[in-house]
PDB file of N, CA and C in Angstrom:
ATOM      1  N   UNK A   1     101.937  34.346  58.435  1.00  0.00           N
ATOM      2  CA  UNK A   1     103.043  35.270  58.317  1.00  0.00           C
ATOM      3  C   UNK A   1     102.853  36.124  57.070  1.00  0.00           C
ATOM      4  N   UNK A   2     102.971  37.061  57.052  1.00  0.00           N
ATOM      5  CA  UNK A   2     102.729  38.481  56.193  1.00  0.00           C
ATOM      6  C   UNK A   2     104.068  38.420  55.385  1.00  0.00           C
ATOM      7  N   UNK A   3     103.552  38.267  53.806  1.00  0.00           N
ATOM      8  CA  UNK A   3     104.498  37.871  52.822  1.00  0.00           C
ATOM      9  C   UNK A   3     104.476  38.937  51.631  1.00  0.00           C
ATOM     10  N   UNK A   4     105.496  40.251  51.027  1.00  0.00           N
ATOM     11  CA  UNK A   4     105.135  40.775  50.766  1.00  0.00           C
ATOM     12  C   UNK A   4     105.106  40.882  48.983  1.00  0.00           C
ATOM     13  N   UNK A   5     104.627  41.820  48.487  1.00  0.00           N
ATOM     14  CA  UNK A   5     103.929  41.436  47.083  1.00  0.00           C
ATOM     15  C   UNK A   5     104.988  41.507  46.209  1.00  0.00           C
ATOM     16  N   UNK A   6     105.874  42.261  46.472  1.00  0.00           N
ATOM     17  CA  UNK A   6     107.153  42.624  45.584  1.00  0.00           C
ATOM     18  C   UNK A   6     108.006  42.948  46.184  1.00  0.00           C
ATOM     19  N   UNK A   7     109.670  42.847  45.817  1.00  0.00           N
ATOM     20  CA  UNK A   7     110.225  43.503  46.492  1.00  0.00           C
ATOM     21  C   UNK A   7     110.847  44.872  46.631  1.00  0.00           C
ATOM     22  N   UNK A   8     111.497  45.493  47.894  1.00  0.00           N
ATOM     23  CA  UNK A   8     111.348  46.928  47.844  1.00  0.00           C
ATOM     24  C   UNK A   8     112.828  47.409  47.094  1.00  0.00           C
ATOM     25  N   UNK A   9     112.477  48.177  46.369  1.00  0.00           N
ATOM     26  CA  UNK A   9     113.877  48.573  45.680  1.00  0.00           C
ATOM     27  C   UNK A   9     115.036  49.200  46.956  1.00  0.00           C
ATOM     28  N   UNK A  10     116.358  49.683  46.466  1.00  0.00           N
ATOM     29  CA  UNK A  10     116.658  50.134  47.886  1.00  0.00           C
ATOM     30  C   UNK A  10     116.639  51.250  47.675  1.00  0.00           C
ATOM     31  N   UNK A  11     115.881  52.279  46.528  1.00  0.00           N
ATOM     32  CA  UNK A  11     115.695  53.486  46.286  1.00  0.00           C
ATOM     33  C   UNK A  11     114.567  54.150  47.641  1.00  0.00           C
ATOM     34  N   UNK A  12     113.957  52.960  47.262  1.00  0.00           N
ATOM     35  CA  UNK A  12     112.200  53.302  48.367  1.00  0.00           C
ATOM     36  C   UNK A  12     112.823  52.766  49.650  1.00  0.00           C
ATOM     37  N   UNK A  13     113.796  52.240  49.464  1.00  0.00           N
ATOM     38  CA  UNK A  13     114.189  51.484  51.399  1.00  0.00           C
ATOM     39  C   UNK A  13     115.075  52.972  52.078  1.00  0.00           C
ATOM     40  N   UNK A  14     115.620  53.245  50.892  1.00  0.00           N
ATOM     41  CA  UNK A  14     116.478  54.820  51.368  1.00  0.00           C
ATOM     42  C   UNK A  14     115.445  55.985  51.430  1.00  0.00           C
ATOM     43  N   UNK A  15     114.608  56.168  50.686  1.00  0.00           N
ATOM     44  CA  UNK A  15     113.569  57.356  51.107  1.00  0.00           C
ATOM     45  C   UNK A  15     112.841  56.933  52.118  1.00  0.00           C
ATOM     46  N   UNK A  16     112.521  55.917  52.599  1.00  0.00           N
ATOM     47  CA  UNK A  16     111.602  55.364  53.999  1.00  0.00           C
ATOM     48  C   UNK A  16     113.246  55.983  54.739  1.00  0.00           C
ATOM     49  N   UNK A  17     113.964  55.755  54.844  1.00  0.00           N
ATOM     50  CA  UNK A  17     114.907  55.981  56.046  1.00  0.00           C
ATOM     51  C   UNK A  17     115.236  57.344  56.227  1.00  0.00           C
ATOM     52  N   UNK A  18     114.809  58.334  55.282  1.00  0.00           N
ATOM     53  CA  UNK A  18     115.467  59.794  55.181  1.00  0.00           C
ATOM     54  C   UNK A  18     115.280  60.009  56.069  1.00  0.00           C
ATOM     55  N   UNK A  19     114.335  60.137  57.196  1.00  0.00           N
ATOM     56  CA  UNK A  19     113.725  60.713  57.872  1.00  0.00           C
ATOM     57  C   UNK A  19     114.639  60.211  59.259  1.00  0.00           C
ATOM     58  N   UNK A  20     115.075  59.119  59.335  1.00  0.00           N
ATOM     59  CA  UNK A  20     115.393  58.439  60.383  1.00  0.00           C
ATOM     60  C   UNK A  20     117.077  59.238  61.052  1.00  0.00           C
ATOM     61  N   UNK A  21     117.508  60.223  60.246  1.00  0.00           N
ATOM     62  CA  UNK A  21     118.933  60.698  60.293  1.00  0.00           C
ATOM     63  C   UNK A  21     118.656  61.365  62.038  1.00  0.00           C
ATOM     64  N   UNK A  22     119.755  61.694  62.843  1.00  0.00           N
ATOM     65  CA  UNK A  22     119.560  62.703  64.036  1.00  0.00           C
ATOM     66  C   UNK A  22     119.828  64.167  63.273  1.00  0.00           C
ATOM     67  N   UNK A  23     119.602  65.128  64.684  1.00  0.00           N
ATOM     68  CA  UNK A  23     119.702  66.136  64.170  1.00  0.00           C
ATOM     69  C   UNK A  23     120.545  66.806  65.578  1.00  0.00           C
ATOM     70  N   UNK A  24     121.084  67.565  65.469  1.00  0.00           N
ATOM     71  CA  UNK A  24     121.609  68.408  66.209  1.00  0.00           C
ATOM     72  C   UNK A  24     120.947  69.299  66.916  1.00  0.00           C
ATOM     73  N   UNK A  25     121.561  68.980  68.656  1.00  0.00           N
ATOM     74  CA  UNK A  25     120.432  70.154  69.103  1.00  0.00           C
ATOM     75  C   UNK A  25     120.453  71.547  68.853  1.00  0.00           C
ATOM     76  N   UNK A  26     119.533  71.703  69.121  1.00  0.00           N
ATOM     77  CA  UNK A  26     119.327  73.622  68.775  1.00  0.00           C
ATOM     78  C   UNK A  26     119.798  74.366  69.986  1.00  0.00           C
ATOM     79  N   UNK A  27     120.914  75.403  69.746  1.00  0.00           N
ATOM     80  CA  UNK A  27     121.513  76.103  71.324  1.00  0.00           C
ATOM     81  C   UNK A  27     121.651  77.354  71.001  1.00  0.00           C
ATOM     82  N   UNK A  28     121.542  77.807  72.047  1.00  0.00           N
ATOM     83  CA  UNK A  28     121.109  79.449  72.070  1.00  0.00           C
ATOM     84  C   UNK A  28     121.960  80.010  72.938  1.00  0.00           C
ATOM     85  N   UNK A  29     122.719  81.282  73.098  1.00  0.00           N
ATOM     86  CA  UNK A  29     123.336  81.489  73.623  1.00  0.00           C
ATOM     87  C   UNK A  29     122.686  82.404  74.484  1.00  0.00           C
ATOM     88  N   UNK A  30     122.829  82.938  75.899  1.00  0.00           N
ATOM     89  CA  UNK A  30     122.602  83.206  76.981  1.00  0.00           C
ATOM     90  C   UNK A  30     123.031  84.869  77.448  1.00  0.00           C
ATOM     91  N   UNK A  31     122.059  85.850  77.453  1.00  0.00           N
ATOM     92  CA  UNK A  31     121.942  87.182  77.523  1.00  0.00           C
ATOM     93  C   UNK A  31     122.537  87.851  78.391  1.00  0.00           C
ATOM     94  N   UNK A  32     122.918  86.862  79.911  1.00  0.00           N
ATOM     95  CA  UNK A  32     123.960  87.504  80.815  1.00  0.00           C
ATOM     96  C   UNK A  32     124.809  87.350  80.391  1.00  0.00           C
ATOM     97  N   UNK A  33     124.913  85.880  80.424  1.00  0.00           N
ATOM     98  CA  UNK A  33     126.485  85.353  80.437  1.00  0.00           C
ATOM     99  C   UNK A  33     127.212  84.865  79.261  1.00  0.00           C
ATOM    100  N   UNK A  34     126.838  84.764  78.027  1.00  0.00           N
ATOM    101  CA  UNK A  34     127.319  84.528  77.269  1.00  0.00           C
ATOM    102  C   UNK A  34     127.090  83.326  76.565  1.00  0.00           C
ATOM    103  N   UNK A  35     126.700  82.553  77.289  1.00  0.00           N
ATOM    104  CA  UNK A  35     127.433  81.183  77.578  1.00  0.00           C
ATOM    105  C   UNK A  35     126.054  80.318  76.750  1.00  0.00           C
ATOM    106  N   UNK A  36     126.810  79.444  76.300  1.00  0.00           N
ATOM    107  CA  UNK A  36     125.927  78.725  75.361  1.00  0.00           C
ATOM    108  C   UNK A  36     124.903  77.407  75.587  1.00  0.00           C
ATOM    109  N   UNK A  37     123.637  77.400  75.691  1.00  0.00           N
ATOM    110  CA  UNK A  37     123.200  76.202  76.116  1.00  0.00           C
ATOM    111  C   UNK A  37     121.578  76.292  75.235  1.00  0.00           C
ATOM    112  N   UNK A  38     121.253  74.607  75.420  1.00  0.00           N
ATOM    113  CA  UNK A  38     120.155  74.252  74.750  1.00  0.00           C
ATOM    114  C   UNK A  38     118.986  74.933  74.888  1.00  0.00           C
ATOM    115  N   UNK A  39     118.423  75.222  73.611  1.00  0.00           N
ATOM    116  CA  UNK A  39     117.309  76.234  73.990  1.00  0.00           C
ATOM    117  C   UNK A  39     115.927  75.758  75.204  1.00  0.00           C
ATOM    118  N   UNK A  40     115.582  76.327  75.697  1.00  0.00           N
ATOM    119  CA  UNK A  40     114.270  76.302  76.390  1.00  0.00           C
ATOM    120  C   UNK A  40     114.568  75.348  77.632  1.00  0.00           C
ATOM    121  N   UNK A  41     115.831  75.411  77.972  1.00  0.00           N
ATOM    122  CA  UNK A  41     116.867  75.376  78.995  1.00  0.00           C
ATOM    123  C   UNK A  41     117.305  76.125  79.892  1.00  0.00           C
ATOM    124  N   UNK A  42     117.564  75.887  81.408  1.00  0.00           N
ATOM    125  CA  UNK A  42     118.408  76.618  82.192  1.00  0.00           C
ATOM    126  C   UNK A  42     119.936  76.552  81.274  1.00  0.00           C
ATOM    127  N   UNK A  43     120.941  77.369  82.038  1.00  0.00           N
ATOM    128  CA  UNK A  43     122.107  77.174  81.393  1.00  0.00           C
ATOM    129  C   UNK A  43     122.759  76.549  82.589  1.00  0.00           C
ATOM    130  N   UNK A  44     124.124  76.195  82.708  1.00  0.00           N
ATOM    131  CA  UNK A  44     125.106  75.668  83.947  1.00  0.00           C
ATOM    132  C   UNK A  44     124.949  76.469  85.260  1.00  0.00           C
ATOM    133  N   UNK A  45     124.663  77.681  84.625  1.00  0.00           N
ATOM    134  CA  UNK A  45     124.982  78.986  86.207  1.00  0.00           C
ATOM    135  C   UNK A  45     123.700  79.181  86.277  1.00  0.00           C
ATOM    136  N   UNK A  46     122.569  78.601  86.125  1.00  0.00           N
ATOM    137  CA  UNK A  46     121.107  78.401  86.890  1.00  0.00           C
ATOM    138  C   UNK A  46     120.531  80.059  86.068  1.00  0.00           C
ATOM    139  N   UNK A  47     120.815  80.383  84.884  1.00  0.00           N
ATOM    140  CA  UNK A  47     120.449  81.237  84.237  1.00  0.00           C
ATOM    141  C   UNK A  47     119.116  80.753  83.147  1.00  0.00           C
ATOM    142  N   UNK A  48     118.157  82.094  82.406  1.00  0.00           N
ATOM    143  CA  UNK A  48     117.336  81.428  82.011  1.00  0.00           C
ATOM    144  C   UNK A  48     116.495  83.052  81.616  1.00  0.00           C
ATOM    145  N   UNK A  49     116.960  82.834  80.107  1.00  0.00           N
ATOM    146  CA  UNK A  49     116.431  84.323  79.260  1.00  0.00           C
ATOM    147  C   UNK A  49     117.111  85.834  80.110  1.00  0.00           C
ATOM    148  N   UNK A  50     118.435  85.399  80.534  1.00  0.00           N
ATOM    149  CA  UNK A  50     118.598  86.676  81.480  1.00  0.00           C
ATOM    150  C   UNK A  50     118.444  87.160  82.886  1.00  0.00           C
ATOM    151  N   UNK A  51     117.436  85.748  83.366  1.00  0.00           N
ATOM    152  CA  UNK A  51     117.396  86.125  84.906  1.00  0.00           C
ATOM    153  C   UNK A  51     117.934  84.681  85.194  1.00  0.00           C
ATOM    154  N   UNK A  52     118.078  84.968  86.596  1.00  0.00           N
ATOM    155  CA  UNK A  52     118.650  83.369  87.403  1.00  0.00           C
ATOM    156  C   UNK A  52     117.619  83.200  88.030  1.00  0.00           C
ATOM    157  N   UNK A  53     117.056  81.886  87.858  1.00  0.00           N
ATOM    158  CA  UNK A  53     115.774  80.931  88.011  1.00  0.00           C
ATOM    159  C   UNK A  53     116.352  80.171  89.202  1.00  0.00           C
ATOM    160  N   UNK A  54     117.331  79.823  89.477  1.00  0.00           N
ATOM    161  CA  UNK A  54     117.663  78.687  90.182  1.00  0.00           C
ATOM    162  C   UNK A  54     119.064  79.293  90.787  1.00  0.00           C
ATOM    163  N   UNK A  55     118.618  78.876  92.050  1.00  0.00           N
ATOM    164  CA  UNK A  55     119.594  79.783  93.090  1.00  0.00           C
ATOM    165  C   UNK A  55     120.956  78.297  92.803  1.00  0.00           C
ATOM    166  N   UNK A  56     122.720  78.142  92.336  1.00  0.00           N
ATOM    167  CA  UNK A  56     123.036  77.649  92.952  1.00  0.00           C
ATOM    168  C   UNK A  56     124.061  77.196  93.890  1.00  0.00           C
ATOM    169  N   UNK A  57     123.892  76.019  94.698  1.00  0.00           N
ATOM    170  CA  UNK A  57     124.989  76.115  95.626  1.00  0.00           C
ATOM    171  C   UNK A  57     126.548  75.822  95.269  1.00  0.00           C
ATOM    172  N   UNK A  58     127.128  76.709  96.281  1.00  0.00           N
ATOM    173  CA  UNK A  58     128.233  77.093  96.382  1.00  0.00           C
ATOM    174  C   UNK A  58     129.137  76.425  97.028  1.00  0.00           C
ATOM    175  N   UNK A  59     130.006  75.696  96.458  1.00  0.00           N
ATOM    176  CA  UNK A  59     130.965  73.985  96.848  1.00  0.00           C
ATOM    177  C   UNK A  59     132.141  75.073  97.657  1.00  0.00           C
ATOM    178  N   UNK A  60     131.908  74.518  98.660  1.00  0.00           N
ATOM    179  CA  UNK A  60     133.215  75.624  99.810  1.00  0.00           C
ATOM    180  C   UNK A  60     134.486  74.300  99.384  1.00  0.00           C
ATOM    181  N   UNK A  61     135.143  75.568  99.452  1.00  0.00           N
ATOM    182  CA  UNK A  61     137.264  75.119  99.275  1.00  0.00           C
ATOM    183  C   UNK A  61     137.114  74.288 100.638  1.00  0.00           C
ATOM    184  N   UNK A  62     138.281  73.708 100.311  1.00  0.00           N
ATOM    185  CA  UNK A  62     138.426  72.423 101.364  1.00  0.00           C
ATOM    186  C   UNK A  62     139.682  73.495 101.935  1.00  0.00           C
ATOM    187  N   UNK A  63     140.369  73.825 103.058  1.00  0.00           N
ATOM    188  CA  UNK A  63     141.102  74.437 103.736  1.00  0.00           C
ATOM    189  C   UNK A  63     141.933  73.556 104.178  1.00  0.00           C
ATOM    190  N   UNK A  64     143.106  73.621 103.984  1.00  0.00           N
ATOM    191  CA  UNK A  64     144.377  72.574 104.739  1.00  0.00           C
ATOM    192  C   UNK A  64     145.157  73.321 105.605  1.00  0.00           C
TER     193      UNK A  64
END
């Protein structure tokens, strides 16, 4: 078992962890529509740098 030579201050245990924080994604907002979504992404309405990439379907009303 690997026993180590000294121990680690928690100065050096906190700079080993800096790195470990999240980050927030990066979002870009959308040239037709406005509308805000993650970069290098379609957006919700099948948009993508301004053109629509992705045709989509259309949920028909239920009729009573």
């Amino acid at each position: 078992m690997a026993v180590q030579k000294s121990r680690r201050t928690p100065s050096t245990r906190g700079m080993r962890r800096g790195h470990d924080k999240l980050k927030k994604p990066t979002l870009a907002i959308d040239k037709t529509t406005g509308e805000t979504h993650r970069r290098h992404h379609i957006s919700a309405d099948g948009f993508y740098r301004g053109e629509r990439v992705v045709e989509m379907k259309v949920e028909a009303e239920e009729q009573e």
